[in-house]
C-alpha atoms as a PDB file:
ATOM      1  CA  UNK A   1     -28.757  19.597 -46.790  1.00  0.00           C
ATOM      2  CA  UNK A   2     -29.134  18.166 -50.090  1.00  0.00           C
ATOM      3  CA  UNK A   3     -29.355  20.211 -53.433  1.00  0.00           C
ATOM      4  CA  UNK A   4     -32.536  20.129 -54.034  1.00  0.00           C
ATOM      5  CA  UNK A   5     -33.952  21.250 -50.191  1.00  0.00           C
ATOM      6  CA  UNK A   6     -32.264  24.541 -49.541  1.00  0.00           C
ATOM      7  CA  UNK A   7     -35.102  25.306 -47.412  1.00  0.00           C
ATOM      8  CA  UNK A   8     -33.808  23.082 -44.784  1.00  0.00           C
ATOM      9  CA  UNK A   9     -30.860  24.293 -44.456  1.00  0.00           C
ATOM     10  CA  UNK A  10     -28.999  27.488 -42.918  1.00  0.00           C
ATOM     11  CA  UNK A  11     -28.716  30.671 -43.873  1.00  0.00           C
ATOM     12  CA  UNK A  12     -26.456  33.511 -42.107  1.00  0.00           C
ATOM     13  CA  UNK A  13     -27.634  37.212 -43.244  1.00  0.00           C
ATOM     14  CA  UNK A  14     -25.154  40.437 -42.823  1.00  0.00           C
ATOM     15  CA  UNK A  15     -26.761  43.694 -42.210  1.00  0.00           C
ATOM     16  CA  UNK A  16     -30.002  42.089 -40.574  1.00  0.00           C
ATOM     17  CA  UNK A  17     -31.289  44.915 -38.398  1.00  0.00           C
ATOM     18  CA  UNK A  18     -33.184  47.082 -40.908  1.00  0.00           C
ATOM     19  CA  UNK A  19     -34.074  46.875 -44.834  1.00  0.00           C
ATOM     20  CA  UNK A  20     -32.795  44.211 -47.513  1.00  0.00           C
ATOM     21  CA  UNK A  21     -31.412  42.273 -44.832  1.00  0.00           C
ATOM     22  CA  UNK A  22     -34.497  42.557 -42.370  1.00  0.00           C
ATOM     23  CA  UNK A  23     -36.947  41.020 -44.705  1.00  0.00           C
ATOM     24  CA  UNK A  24     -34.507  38.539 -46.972  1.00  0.00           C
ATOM     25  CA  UNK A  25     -33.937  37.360 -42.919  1.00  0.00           C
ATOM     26  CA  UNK A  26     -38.143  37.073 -42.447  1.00  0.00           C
ATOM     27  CA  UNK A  27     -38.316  35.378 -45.933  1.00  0.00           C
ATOM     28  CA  UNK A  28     -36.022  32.704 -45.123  1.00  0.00           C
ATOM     29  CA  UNK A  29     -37.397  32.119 -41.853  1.00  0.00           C
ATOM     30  CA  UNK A  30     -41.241  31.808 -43.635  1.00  0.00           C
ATOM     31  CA  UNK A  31     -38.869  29.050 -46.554  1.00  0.00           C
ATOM     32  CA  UNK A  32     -38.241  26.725 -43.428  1.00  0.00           C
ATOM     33  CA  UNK A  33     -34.446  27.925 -43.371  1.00  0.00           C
ATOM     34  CA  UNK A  34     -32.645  28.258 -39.523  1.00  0.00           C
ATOM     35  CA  UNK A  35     -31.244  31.996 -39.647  1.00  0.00           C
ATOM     36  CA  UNK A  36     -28.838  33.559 -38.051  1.00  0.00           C
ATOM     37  CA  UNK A  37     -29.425  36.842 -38.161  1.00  0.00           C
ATOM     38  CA  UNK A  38     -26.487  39.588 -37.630  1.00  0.00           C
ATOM     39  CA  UNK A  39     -25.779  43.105 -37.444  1.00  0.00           C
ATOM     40  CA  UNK A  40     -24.553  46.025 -35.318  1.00  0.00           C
ATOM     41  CA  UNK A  41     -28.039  47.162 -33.367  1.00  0.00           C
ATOM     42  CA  UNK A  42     -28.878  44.587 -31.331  1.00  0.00           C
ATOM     43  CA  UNK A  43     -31.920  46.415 -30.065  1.00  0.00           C
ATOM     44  CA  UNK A  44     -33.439  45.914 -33.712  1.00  0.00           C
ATOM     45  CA  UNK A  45     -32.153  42.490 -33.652  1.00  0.00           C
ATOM     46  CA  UNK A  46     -34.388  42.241 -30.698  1.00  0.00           C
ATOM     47  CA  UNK A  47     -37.629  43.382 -33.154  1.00  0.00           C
ATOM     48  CA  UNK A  48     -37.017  41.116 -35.895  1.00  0.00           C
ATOM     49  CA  UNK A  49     -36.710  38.099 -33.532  1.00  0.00           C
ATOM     50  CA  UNK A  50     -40.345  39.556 -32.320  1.00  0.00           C
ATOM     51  CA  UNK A  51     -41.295  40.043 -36.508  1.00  0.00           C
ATOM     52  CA  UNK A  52     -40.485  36.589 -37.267  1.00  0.00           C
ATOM     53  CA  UNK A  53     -43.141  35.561 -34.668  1.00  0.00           C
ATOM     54  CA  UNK A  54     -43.426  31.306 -34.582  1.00  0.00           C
ATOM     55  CA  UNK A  55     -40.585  31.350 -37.059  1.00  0.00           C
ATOM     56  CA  UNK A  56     -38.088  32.804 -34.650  1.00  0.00           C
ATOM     57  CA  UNK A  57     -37.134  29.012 -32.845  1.00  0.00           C
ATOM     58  CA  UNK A  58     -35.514  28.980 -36.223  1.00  0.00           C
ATOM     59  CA  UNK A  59     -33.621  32.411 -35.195  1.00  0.00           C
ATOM     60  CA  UNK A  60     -30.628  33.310 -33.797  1.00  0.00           C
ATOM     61  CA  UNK A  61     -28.869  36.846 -33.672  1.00  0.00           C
ATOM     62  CA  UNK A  62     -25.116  37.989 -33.539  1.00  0.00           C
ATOM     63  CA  UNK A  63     -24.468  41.748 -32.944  1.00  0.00           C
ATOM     64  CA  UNK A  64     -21.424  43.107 -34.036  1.00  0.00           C
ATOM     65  CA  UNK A  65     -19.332  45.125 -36.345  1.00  0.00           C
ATOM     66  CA  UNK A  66     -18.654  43.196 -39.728  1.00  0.00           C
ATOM     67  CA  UNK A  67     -15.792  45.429 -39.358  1.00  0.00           C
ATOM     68  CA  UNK A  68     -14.509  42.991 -36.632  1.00  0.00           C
ATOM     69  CA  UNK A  69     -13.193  39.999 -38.177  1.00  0.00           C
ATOM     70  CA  UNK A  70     -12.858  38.096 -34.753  1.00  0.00           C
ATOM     71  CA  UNK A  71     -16.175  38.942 -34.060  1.00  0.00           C
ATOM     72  CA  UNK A  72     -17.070  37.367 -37.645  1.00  0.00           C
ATOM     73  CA  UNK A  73     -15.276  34.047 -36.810  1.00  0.00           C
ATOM     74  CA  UNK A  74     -16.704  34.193 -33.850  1.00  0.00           C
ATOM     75  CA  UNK A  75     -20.105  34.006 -35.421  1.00  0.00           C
ATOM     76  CA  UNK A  76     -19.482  31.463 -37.618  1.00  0.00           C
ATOM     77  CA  UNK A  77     -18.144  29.143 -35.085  1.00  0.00           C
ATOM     78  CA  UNK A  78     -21.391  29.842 -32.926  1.00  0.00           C
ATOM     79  CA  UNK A  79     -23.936  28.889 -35.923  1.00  0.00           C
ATOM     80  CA  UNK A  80     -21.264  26.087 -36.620  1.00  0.00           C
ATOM     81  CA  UNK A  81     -21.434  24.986 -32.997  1.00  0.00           C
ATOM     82  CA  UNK A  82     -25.777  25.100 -32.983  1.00  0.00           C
ATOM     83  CA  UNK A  83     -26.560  24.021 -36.362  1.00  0.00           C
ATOM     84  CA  UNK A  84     -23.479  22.701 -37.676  1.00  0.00           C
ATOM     85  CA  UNK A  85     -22.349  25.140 -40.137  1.00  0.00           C
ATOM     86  CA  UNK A  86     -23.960  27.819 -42.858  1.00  0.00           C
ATOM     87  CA  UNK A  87     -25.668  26.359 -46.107  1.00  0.00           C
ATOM     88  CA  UNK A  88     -26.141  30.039 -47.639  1.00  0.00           C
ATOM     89  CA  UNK A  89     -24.480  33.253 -46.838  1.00  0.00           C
ATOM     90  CA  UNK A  90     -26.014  36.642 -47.355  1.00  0.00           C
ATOM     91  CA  UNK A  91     -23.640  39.170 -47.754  1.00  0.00           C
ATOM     92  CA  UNK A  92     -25.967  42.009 -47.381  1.00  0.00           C
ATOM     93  CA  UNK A  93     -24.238  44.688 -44.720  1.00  0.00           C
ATOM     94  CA  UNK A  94     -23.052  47.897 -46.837  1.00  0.00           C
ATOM     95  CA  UNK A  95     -23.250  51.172 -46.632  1.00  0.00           C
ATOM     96  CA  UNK A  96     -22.670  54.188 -48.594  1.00  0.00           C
ATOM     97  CA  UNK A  97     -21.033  57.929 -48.258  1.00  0.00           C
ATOM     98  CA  UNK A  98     -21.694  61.074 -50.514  1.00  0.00           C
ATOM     99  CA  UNK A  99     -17.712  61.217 -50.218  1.00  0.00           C
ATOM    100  CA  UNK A 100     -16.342  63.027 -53.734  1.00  0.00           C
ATOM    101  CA  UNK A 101     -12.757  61.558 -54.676  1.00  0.00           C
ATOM    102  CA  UNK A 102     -11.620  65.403 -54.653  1.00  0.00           C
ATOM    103  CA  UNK A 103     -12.075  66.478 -50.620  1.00  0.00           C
ATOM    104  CA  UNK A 104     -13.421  63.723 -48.729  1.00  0.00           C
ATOM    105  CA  UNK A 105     -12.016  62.333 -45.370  1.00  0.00           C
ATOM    106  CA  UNK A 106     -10.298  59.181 -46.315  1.00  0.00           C
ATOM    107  CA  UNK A 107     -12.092  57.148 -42.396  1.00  0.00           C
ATOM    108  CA  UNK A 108     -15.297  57.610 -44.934  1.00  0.00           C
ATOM    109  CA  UNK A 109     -13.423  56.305 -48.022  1.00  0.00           C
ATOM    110  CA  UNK A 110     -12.253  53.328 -45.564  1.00  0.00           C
ATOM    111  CA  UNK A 111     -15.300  52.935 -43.947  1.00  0.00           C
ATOM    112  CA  UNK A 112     -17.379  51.733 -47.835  1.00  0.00           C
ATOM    113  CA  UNK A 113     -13.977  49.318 -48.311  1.00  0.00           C
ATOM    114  CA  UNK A 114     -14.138  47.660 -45.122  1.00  0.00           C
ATOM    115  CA  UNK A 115     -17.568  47.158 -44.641  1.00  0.00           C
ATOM    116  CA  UNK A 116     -18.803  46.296 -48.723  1.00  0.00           C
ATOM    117  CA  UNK A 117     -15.667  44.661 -49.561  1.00  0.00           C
ATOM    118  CA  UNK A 118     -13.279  43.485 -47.030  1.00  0.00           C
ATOM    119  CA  UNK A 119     -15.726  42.204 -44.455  1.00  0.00           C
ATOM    120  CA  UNK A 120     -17.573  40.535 -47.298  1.00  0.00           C
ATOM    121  CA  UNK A 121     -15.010  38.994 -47.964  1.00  0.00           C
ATOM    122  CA  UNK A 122     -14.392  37.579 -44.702  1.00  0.00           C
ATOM    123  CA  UNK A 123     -17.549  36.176 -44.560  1.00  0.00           C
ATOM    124  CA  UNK A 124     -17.511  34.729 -48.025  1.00  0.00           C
ATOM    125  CA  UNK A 125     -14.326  32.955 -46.606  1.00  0.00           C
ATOM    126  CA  UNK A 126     -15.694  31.124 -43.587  1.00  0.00           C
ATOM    127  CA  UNK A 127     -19.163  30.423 -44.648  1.00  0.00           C
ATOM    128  CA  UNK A 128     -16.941  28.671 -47.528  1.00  0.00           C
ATOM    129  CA  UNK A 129     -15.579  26.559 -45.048  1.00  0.00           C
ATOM    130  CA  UNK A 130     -18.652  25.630 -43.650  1.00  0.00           C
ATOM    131  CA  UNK A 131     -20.158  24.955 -47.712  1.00  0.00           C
ATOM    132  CA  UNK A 132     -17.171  22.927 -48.543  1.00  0.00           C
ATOM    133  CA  UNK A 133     -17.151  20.851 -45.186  1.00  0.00           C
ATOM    134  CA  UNK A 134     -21.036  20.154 -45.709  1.00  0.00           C
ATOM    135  CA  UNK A 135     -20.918  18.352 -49.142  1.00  0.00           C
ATOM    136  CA  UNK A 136     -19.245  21.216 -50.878  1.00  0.00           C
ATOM    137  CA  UNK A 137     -22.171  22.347 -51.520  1.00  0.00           C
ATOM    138  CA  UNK A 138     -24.212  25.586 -50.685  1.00  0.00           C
ATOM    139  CA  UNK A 139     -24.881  29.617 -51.894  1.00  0.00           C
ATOM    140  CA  UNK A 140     -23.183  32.446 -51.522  1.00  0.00           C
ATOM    141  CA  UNK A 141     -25.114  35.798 -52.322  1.00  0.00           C
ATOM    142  CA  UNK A 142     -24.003  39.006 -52.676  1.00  0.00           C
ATOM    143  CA  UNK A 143     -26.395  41.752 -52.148  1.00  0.00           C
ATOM    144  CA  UNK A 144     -24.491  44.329 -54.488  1.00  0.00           C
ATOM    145  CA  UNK A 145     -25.588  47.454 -56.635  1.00  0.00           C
ATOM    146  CA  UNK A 146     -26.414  48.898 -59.501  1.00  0.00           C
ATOM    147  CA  UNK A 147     -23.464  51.440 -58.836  1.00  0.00           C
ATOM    148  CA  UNK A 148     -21.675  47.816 -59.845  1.00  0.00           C
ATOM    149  CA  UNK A 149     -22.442  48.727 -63.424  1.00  0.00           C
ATOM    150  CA  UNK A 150     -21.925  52.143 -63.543  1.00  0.00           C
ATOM    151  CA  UNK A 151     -21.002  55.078 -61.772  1.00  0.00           C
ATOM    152  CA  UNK A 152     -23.226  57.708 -60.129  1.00  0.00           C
ATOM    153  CA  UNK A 153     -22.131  61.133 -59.592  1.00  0.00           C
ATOM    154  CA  UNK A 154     -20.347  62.213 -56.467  1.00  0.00           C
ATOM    155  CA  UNK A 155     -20.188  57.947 -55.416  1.00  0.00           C
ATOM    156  CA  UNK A 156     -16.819  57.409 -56.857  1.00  0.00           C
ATOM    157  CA  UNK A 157     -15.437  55.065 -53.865  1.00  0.00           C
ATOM    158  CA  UNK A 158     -18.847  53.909 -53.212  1.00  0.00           C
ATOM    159  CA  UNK A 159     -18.990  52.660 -56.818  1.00  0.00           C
ATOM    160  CA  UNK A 160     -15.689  51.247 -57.024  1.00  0.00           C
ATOM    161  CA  UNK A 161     -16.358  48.827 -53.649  1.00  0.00           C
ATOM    162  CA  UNK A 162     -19.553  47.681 -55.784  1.00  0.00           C
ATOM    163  CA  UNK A 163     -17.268  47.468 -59.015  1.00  0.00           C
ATOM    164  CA  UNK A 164     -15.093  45.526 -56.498  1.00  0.00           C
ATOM    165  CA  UNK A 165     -18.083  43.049 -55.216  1.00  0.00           C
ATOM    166  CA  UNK A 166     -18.837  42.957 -59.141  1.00  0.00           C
ATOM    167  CA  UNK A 167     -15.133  40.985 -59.295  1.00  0.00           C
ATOM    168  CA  UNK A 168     -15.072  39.656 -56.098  1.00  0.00           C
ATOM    169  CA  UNK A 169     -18.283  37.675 -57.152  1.00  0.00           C
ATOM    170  CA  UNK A 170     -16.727  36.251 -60.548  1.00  0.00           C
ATOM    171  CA  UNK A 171     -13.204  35.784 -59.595  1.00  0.00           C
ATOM    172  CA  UNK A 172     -15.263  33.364 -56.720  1.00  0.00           C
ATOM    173  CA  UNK A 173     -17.197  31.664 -59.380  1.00  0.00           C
ATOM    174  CA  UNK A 174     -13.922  31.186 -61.299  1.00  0.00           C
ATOM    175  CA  UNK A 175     -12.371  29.255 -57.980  1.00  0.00           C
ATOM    176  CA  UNK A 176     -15.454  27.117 -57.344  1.00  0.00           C
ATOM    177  CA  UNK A 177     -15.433  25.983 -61.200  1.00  0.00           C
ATOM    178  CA  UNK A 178     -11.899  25.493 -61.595  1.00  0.00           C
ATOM    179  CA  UNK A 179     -12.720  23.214 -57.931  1.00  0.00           C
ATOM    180  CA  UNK A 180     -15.710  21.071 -59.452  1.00  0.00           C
ATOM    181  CA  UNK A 181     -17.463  22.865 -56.799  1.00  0.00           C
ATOM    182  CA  UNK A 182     -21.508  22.711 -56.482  1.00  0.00           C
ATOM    183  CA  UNK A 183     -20.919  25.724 -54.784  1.00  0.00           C
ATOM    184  CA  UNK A 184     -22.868  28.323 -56.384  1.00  0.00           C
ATOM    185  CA  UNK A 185     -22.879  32.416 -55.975  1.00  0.00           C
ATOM    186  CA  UNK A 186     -24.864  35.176 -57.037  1.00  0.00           C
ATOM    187  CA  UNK A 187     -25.146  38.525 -57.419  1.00  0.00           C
ATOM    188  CA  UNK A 188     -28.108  40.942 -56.801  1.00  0.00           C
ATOM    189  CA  UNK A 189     -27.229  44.832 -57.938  1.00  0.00           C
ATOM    190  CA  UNK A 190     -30.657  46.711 -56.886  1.00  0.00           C
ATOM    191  CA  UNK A 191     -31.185  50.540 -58.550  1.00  0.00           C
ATOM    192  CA  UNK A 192     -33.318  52.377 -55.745  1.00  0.00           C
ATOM    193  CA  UNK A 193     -34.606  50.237 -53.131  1.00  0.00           C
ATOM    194  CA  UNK A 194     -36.543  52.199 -49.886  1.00  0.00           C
ATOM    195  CA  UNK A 195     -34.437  51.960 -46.930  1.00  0.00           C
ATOM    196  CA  UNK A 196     -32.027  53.355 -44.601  1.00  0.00           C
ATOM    197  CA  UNK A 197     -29.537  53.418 -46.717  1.00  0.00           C
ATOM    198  CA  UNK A 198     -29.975  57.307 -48.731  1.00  0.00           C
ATOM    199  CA  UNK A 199     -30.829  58.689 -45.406  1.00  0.00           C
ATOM    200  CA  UNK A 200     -26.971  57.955 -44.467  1.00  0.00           C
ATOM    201  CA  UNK A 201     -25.919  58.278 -47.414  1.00  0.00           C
ATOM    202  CA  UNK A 202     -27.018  61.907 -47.256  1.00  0.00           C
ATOM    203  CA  UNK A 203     -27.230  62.563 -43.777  1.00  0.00           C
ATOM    204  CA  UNK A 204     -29.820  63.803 -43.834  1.00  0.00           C
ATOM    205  CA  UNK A 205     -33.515  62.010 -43.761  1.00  0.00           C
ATOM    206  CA  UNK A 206     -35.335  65.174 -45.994  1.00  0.00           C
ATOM    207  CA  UNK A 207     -32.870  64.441 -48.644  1.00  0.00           C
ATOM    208  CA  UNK A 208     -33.525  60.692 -48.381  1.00  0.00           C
ATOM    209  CA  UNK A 209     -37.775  61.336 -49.043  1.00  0.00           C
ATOM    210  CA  UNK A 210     -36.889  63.216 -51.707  1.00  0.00           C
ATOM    211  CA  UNK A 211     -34.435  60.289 -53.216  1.00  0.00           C
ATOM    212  CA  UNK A 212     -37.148  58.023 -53.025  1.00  0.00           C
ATOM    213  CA  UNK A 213     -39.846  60.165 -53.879  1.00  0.00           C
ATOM    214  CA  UNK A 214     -39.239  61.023 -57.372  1.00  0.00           C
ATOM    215  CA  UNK A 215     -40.387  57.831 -58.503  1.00  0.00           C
ATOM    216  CA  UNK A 216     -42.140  54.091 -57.289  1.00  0.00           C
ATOM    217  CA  UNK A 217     -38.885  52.814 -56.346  1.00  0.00           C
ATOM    218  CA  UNK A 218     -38.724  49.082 -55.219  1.00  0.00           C
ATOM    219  CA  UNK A 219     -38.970  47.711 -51.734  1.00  0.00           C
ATOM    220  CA  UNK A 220     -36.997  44.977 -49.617  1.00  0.00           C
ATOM    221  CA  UNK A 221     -38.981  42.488 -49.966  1.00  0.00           C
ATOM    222  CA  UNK A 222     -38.536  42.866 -53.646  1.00  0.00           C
ATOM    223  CA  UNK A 223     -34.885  42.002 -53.256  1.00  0.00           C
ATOM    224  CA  UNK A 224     -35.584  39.122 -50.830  1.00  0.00           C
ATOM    225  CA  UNK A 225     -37.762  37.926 -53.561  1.00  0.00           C
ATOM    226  CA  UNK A 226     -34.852  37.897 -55.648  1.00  0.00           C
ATOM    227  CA  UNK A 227     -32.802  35.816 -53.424  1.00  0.00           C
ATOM    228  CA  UNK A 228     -35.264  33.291 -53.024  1.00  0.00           C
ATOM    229  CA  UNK A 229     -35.791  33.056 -56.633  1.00  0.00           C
ATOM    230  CA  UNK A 230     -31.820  32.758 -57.039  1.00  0.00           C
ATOM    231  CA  UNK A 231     -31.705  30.143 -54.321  1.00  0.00           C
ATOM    232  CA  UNK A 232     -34.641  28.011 -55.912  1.00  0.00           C
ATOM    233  CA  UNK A 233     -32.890  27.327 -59.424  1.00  0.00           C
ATOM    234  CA  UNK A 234     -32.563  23.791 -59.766  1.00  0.00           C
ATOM    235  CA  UNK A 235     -28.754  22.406 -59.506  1.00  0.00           C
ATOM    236  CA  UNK A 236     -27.464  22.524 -62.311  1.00  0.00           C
ATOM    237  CA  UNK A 237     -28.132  26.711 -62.928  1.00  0.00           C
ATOM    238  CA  UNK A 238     -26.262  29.395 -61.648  1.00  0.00           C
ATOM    239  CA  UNK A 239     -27.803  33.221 -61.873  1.00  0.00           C
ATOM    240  CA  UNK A 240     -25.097  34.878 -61.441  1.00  0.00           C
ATOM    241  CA  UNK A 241     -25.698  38.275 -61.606  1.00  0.00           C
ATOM    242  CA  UNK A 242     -29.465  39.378 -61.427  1.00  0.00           C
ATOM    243  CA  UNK A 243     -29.706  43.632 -62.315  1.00  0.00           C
ATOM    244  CA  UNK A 244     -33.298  45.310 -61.163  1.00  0.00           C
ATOM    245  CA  UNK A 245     -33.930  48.705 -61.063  1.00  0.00           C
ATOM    246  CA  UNK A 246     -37.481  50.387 -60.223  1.00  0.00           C
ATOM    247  CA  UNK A 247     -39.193  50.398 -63.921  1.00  0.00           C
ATOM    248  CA  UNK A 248     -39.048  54.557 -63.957  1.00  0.00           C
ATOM    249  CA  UNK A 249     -35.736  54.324 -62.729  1.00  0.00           C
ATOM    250  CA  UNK A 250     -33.982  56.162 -65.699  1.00  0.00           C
ATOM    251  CA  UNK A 251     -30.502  55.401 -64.843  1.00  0.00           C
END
């Protein structure tokens, strides 16, 4: 893969199986990029092969827990072994607890760290391999969160693994200058975006309608716009950090 034809590269997506990830996943597939596609539910891994109709010779899947890191490596040396190594990472798996700092069981606390921060970082790590070994060259995106920027009520740890991503993502940018890297990476902090994620955030699926009732919020695909947008800046321009929120989004 050369600089200037992303699109023919590869592209590993976290968090595949349902929302952001699901159609960011289709939309690279319709680019011309090979994905492989993870995430925990295999059985919906199994519907967005059948989504991505024609496009899905240019699919594989990996189920597992991001939480796993030797099922991570494991991935990576499978797309490495098929395709020769990942081009473009999308970190998209993350999750999110109503879990106040005050009474909350710390497994939920642990749960947002491992999953939005830790296992991103793992990833990050070995798709950087891959980048590095193909040219040192490639894009690393972090699907992130407003809740990066500031801090909602009652989503203190949630907020501070996005305010964690938020560093995570320059501190990288920081390494891959100080390298002469052509490595680039990006963030993409969404406000309220329609998907699974306020019906577990909640527990509770009434609660999630009436989250994303109260207003036009945005969709996946808009996101997955964004990435493709991110990914087709010419060479020499990095967005780094790319904030949306739904226009009536007042916060």
């Amino acid at each position: 893969m050369t600089d200037h034809d992303w699109r023919q590269g590869t592209a590993l997506v976290t968090g595949a199986s349902s929302g952001i990830g699901w159609a960011t996943s289709l939309r690279l597939l319709r680019e011309g990029m090979r994905v492989a596609a993870c995430a925990r539910r295999e059985a919906r891994l199994l519907s967005l092969r059948e989504a991505a109709g024609a496009d899905a010779e240019r699919l594989v899947t990996h189920a597992f827990d991001v939480r796993d890191e030797g099922a991570i490596v494991a991935a990576f040396a499978a797309v490495r072994a098929a395709w020769g190594g990942v081009d473009v990472l999308v970190n998209n798996a993350g999750l999110g607890h109503a879990a106040p700092l005050c009474d909350a069981p710390t497994e939920l606390w642990r749960e947002m760290l491992e999953v939005n921060v830790l296992a991103l970082a793992v990833c990050t790590r070995e798709a950087l391999c891959d980048m590095r070994a193909r040219g040192d060259r490639g894009h690393v995106v972090h699907v992130s969160s407003m809740s990066a920027h500031r801090v909602p009520e009652q989503s203190g740890m949630y907020a501070a693994s996005k305010f964690a991503v938020r560093a995570l993502t320059e501190a990288l940018r920081l390494e891959l200058r100080a390298a002469r890297s052509r490595i680039r990476v990006t963030a993409v902090s969404p406000g309220y975006v329609e998907t699974e994620f306020a019906g577990h955030y909640h527990q509770s699926e009434e609660a999630a309608k009436r989250t994303y009732g109260r207003f036009p919020v945005m969709q996946p695909d808009d996101v997955a716009d964004l990435v493709v947008f991110a990914l087709s800046r010419p060479p020499h321009v990095e967005v780094h950090d790319l904030l949306v929120r739904p226009t009536a989004q007042p916060y």
